[in-house]
C-alpha atoms as a PDB file:
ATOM      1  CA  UNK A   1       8.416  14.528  35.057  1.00  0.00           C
ATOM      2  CA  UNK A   2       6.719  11.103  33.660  1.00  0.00           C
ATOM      3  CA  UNK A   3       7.062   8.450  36.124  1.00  0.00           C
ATOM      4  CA  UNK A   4       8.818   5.167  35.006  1.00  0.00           C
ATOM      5  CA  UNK A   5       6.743   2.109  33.923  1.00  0.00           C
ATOM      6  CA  UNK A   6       8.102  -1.592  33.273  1.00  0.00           C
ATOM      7  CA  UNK A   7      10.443  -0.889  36.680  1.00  0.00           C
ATOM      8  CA  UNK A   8      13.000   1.300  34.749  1.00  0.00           C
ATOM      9  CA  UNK A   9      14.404   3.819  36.881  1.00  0.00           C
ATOM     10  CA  UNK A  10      14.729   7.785  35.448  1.00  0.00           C
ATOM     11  CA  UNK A  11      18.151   8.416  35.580  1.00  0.00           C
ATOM     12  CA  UNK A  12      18.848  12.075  35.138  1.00  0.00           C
ATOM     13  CA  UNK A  13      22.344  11.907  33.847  1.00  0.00           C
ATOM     14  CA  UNK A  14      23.983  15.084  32.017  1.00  0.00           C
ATOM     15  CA  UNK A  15      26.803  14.936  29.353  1.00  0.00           C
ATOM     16  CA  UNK A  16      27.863  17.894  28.032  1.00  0.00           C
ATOM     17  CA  UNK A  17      30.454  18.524  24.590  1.00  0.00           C
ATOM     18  CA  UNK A  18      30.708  21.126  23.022  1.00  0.00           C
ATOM     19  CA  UNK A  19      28.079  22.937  24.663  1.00  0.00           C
ATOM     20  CA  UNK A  20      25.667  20.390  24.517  1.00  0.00           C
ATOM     21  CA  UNK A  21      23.485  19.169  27.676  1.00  0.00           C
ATOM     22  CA  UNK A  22      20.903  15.824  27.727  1.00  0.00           C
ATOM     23  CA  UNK A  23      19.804  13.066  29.610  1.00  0.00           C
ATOM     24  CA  UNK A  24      17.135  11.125  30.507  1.00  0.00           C
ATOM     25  CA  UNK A  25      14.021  12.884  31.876  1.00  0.00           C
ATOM     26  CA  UNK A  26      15.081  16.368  30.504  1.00  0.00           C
ATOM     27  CA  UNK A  27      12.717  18.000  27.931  1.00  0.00           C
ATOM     28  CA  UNK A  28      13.613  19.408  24.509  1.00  0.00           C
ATOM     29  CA  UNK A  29      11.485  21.128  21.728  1.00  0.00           C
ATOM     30  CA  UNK A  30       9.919  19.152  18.507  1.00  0.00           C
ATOM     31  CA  UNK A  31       9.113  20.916  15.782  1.00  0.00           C
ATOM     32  CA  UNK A  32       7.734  20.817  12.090  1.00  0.00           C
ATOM     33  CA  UNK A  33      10.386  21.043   9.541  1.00  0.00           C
ATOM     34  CA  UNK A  34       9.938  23.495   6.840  1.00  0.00           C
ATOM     35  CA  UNK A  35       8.697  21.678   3.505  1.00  0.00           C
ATOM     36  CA  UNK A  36       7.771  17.836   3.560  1.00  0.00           C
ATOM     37  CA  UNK A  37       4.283  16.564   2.607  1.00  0.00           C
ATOM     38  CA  UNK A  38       1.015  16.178   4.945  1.00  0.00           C
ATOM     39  CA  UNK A  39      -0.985  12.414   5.794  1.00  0.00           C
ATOM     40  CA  UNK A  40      -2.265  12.265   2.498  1.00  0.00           C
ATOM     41  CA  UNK A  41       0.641  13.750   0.317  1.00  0.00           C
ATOM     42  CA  UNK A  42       0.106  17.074  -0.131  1.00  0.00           C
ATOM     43  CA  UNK A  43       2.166  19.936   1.100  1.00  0.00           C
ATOM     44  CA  UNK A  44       3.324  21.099   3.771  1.00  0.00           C
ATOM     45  CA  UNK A  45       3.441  18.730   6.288  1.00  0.00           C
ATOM     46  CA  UNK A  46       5.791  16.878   8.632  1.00  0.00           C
ATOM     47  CA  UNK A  47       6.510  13.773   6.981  1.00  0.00           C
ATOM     48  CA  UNK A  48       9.344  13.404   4.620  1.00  0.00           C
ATOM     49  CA  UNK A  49       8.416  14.094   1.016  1.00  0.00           C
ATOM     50  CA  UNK A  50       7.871  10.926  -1.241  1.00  0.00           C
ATOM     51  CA  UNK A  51       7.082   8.564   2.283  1.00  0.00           C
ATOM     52  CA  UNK A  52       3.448   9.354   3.539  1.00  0.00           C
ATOM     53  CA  UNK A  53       1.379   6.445   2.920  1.00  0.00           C
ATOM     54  CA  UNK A  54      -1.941   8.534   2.182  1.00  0.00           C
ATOM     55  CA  UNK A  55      -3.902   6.598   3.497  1.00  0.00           C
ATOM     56  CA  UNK A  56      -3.486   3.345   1.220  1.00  0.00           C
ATOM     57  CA  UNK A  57      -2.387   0.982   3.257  1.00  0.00           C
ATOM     58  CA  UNK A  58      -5.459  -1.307   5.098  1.00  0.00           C
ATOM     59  CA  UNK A  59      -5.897  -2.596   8.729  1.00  0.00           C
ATOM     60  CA  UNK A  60      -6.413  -2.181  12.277  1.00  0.00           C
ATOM     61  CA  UNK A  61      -4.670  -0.755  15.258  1.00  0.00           C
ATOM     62  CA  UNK A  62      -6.996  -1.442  18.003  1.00  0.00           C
ATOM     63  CA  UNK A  63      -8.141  -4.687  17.388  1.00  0.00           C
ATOM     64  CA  UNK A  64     -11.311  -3.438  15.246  1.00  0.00           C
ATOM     65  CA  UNK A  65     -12.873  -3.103  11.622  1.00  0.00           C
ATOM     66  CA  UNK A  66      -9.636  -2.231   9.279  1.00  0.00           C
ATOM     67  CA  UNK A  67      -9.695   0.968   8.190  1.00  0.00           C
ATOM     68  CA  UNK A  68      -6.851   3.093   6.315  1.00  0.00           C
ATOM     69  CA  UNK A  69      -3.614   4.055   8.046  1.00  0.00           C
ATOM     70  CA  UNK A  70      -1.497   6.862   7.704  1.00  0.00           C
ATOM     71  CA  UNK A  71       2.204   6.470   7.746  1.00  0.00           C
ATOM     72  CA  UNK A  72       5.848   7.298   7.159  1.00  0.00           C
ATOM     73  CA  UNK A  73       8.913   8.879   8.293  1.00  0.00           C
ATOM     74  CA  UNK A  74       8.992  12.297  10.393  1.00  0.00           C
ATOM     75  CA  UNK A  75      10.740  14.965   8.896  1.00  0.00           C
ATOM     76  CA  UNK A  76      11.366  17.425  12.374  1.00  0.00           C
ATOM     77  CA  UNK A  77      13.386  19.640  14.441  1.00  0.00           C
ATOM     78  CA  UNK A  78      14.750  19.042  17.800  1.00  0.00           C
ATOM     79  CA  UNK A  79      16.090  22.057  19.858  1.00  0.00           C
ATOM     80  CA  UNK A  80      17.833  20.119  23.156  1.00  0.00           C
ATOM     81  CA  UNK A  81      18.075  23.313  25.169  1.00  0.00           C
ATOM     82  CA  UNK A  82      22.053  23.072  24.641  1.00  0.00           C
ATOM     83  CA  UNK A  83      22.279  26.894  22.948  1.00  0.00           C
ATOM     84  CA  UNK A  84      22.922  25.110  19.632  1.00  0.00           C
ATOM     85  CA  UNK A  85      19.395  25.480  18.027  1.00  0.00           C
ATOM     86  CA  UNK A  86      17.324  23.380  15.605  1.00  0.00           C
ATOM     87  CA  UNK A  87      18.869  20.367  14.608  1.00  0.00           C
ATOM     88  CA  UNK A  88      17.071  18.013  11.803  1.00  0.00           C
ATOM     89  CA  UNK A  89      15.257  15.002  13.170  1.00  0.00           C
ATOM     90  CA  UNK A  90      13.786  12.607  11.381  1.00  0.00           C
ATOM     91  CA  UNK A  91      12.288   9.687  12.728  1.00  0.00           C
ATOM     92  CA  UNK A  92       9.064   7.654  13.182  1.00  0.00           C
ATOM     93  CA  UNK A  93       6.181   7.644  15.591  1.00  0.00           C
ATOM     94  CA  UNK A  94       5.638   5.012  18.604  1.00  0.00           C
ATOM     95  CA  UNK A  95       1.863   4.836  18.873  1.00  0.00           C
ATOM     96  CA  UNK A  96      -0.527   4.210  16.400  1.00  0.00           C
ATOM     97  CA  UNK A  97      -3.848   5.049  18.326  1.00  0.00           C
ATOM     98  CA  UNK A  98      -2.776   7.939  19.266  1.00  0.00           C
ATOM     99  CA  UNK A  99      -2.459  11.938  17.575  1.00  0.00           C
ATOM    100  CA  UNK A 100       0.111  13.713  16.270  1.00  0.00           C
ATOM    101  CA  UNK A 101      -0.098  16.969  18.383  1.00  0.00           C
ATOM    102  CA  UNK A 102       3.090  18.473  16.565  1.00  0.00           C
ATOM    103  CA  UNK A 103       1.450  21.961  14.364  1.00  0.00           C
ATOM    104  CA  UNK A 104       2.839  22.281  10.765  1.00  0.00           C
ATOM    105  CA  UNK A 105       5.762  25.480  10.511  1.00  0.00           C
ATOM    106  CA  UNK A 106       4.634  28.147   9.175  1.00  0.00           C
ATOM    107  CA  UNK A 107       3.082  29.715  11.862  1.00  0.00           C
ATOM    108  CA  UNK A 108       4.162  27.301  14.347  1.00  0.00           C
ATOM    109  CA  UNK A 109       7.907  27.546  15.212  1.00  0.00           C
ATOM    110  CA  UNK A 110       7.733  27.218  18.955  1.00  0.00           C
ATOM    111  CA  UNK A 111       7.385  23.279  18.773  1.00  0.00           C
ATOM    112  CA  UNK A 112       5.979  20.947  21.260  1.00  0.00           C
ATOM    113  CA  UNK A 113       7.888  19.780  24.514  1.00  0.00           C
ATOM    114  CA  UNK A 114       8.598  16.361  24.740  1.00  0.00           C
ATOM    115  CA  UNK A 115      10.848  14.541  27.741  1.00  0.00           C
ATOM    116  CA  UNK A 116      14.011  12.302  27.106  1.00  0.00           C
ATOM    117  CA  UNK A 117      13.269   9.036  28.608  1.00  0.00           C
ATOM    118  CA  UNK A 118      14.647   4.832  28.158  1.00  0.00           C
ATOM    119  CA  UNK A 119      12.679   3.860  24.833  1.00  0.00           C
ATOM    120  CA  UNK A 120      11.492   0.490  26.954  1.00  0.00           C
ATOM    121  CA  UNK A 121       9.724   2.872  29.447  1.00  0.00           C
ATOM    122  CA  UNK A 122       7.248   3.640  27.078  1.00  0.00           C
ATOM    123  CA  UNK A 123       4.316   1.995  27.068  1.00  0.00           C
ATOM    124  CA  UNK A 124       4.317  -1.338  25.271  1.00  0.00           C
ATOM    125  CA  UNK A 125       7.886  -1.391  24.804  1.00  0.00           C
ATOM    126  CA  UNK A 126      10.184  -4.324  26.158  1.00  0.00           C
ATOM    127  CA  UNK A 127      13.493  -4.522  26.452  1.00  0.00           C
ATOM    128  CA  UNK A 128      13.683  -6.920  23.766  1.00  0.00           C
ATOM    129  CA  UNK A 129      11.714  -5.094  21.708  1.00  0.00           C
ATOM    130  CA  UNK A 130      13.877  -2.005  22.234  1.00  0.00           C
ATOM    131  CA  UNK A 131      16.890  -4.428  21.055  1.00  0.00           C
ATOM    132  CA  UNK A 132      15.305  -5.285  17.849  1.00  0.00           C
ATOM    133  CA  UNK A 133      14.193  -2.026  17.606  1.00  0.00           C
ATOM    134  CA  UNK A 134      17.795  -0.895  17.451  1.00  0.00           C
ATOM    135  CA  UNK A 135      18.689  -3.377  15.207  1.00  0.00           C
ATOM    136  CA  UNK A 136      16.044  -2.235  12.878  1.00  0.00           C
ATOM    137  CA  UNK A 137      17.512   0.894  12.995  1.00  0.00           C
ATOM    138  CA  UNK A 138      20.992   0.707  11.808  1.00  0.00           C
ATOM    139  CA  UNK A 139      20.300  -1.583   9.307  1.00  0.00           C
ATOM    140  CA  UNK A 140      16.974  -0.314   7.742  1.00  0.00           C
ATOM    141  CA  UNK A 141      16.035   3.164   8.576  1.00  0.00           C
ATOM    142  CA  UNK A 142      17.965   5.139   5.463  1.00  0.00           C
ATOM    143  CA  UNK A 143      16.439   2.332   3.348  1.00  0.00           C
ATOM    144  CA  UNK A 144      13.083   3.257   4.909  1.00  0.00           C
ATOM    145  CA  UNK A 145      13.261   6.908   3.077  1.00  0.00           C
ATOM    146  CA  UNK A 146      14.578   5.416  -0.011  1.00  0.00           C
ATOM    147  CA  UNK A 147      13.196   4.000  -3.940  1.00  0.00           C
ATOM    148  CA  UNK A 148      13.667   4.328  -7.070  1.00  0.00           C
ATOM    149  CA  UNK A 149       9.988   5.568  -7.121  1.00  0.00           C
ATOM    150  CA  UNK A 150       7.102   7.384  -4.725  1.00  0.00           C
ATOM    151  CA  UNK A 151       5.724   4.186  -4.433  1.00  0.00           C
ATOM    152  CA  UNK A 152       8.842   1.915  -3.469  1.00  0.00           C
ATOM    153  CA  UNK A 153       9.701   5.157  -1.414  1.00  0.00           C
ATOM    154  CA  UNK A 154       6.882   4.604   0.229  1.00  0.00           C
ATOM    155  CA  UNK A 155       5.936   1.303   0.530  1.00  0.00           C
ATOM    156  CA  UNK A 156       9.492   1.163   2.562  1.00  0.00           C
ATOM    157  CA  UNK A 157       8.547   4.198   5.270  1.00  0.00           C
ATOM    158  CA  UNK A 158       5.210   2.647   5.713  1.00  0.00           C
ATOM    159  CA  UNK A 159       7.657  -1.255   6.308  1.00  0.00           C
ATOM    160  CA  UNK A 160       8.909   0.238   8.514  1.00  0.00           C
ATOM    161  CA  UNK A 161       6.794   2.026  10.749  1.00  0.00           C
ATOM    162  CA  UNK A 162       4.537  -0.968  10.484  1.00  0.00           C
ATOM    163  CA  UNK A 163       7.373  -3.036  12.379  1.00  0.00           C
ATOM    164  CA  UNK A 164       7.232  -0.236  15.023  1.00  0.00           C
ATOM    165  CA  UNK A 165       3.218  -0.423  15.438  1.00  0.00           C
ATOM    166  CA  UNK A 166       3.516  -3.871  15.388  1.00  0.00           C
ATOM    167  CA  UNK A 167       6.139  -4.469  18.561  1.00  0.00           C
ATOM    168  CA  UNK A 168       4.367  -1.836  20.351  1.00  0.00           C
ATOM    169  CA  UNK A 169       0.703  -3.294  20.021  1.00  0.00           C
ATOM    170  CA  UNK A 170       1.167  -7.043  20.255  1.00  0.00           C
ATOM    171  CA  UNK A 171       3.547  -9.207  22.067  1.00  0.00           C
ATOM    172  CA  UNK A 172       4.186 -11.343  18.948  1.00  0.00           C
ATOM    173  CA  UNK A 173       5.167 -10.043  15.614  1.00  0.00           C
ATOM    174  CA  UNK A 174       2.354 -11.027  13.181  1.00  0.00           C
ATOM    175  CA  UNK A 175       1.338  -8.903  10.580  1.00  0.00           C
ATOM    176  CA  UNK A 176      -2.241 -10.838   9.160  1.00  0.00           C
ATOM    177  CA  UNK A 177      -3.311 -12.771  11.847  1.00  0.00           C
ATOM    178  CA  UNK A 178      -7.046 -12.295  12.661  1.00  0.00           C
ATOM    179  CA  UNK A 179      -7.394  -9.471  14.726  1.00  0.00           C
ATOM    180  CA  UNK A 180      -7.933  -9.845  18.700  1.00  0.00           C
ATOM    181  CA  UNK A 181      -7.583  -8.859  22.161  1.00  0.00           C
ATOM    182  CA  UNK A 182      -3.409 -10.746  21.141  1.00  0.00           C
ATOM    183  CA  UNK A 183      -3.651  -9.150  18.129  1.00  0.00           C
ATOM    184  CA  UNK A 184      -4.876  -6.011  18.542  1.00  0.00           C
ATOM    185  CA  UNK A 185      -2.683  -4.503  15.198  1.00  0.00           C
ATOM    186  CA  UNK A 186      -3.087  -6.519  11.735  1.00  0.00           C
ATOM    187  CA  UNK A 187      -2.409  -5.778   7.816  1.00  0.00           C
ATOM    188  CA  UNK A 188      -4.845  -6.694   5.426  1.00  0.00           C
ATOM    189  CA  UNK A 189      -3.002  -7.768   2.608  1.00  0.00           C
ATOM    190  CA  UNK A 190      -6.226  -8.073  -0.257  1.00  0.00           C
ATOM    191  CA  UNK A 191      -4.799  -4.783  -0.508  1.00  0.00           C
ATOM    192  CA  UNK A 192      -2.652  -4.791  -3.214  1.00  0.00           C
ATOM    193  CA  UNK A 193      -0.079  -2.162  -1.900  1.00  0.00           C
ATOM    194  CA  UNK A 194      -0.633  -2.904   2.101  1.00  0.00           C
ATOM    195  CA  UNK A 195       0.692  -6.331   0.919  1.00  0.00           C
ATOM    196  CA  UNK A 196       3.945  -5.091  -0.913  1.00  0.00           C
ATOM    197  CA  UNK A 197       4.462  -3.343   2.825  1.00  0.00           C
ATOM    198  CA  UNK A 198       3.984  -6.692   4.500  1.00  0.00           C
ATOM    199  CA  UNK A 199       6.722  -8.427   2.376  1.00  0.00           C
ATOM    200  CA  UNK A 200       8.765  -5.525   3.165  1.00  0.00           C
ATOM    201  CA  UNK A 201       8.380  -5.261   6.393  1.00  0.00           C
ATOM    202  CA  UNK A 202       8.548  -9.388   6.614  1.00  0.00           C
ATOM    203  CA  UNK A 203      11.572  -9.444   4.774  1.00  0.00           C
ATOM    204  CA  UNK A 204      13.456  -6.983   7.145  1.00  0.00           C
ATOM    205  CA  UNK A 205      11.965  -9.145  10.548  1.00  0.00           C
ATOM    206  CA  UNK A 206      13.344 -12.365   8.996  1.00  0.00           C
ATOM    207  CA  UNK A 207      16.403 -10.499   8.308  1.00  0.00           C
ATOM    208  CA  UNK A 208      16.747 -10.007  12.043  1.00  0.00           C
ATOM    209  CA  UNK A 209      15.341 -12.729  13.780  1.00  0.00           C
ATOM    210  CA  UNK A 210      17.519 -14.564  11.223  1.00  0.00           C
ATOM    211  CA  UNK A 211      20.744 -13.033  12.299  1.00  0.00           C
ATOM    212  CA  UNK A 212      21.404 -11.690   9.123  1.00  0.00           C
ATOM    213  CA  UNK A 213      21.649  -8.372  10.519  1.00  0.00           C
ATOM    214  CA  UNK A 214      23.385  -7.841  13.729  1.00  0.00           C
ATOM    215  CA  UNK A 215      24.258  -4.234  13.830  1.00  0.00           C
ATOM    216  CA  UNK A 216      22.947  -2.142  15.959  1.00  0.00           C
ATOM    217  CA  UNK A 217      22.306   1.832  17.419  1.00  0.00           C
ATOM    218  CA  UNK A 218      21.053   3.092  20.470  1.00  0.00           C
ATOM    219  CA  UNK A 219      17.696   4.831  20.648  1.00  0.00           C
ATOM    220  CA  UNK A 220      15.845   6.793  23.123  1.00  0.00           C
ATOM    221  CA  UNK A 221      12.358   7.931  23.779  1.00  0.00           C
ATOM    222  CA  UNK A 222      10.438  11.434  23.087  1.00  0.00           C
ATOM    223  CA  UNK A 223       7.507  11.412  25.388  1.00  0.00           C
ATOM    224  CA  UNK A 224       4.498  13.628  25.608  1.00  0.00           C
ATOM    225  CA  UNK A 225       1.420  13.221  27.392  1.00  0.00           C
ATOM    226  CA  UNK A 226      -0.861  14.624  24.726  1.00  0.00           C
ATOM    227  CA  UNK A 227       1.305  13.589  21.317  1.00  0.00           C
ATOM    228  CA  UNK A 228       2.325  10.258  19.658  1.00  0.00           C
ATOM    229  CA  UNK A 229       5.286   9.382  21.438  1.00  0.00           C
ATOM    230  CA  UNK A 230       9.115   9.267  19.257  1.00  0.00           C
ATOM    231  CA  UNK A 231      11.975   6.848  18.335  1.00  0.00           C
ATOM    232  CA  UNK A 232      15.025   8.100  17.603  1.00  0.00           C
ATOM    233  CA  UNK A 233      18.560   8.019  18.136  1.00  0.00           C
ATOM    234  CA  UNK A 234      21.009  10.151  19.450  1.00  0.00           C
ATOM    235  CA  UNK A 235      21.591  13.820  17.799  1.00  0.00           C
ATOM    236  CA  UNK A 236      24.645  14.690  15.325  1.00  0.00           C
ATOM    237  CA  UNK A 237      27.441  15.313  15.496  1.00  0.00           C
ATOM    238  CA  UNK A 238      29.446  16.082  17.868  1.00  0.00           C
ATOM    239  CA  UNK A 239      26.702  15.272  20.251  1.00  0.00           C
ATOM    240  CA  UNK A 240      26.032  11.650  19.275  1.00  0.00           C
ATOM    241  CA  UNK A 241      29.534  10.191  20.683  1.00  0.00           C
ATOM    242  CA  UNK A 242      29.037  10.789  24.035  1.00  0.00           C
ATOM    243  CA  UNK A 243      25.212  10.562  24.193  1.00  0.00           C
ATOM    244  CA  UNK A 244      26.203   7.015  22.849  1.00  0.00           C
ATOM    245  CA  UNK A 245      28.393   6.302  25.555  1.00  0.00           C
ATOM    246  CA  UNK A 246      26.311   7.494  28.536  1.00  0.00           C
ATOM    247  CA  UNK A 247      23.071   5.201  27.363  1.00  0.00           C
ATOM    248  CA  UNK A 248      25.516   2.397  26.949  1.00  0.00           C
ATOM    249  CA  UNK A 249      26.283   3.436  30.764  1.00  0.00           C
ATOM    250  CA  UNK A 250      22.482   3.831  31.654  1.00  0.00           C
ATOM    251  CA  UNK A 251      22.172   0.814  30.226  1.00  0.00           C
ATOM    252  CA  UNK A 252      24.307  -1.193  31.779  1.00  0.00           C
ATOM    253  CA  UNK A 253      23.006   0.097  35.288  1.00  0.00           C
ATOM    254  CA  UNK A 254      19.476  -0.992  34.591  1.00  0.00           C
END
């Protein structure tokens, strides 16, 4: 089991309804979902169809030269070990610098363990951040797969996993700044479509730091050693009610 950064206990708490078992620091399976599109568009692959970036969006993760970035929203499976099988899970990716480890179905329909943990254990994930991750979440994340074309489809995935890169690389949310050992992930908006991203993705900050959106949903960690770690919130249906209630509890304890 991963041990805890940021001081956030592991609490191994179990809820169980209608058959279903989870809690933080079990594991469950990730897989590819059949269909979906690849990094740069094609088919198959394990983002949902219409939301890869390809590649067209401009600028740095690390700190360094810009280069292009790949982007947009996970289209998965999750078994959670609960004898109720694959469920659909779709959701973005924490880290930016690091590899997707999670093999395209066909052949692969084992799927990649990853453990249930606090989302602001992960690394470079606050508490605050988790907040305004959550608040992200309700209010923008079925806009984030939606446009009336490819490109506004896609310009809104790649919004909003920019807004996750960005809280998880740099303490302060700035999108163009020059980049730095502060800065370390930047947008370089000469590009005509990484800057229709930016005003998306500046748009949706505002809307929150602005208190225009309030609403909020509880999310959770998928970590693996040797994968991108996972956002996400808690399964559906039945499941989600009183996963909901015991991370309120877990919460609350912290």
């Amino acid at each position: 089991m991963r041990s805890m950064q940021k001081g956030c206990a592991c609490a191994a708490v179990a809820f169980a309804l209608a058959g279903f078992t989870s809690a933080y620091g079990a594991d469950i399976q990730v897989r590819d979902r059949l269909g979906g599109e690849n990094p740069y568009g094609g088919s198959p692959g394990y983002y949902v169809t219409g939301t890869s970036s390809g590649g067209h969006s401009i600028g740095t993760v690390i700190g360094g030269s810009d280069v292009k970035l790949f982007g947009g929203m996970f289209d998965l499976e999750a078994d959670y070990l609960d004898g109720n099988g694959w469920t659909p899970l779709r959701t973005y990716c924490i880290q930016p610098d690091m590899s997707n480890h999670i093999q395209t179905q066909p052949p692969d329909t084992i799927g990649l363990t990853f453990e249930i943990v606090p989302l602001d254990s992960l690394d470079g994930i606050t508490s605050s951040e988790e907040d305004f991750l959550e608040t992200l979440w309700a209010n923008a994340f079925d806009m984030s797969a939606m446009g009336a074309t490819t490109v506004e489809k896609t310009k809104n995935a790649h919004a909003f996993q920019v807004i996750v890169w960005e809280l998880r690389q740099d303490d302060t949310i700035d999108f163009t700044g020059p980049a730095g050992p502060t800065n370390r992930f930047r947008l370089d908006t000469s590009d005509p479509f990484t800057a229709e991203v930016v005003a998306t993705a500046t748009q949706w900050v505002d809307n929150i730091t602005g208190g225009v959106w309030t609403q909020r949903v509880p999310l959770y960690g998928l970590y693996n050693e040797f994968s991108q770690d996972i956002v996400t919130t808690v399964p559906e249906p039945s499941s989600a009610l009183l996963l909901l209630v015991g991370l309120a509890l877990l919460r609350k304890r912290r």
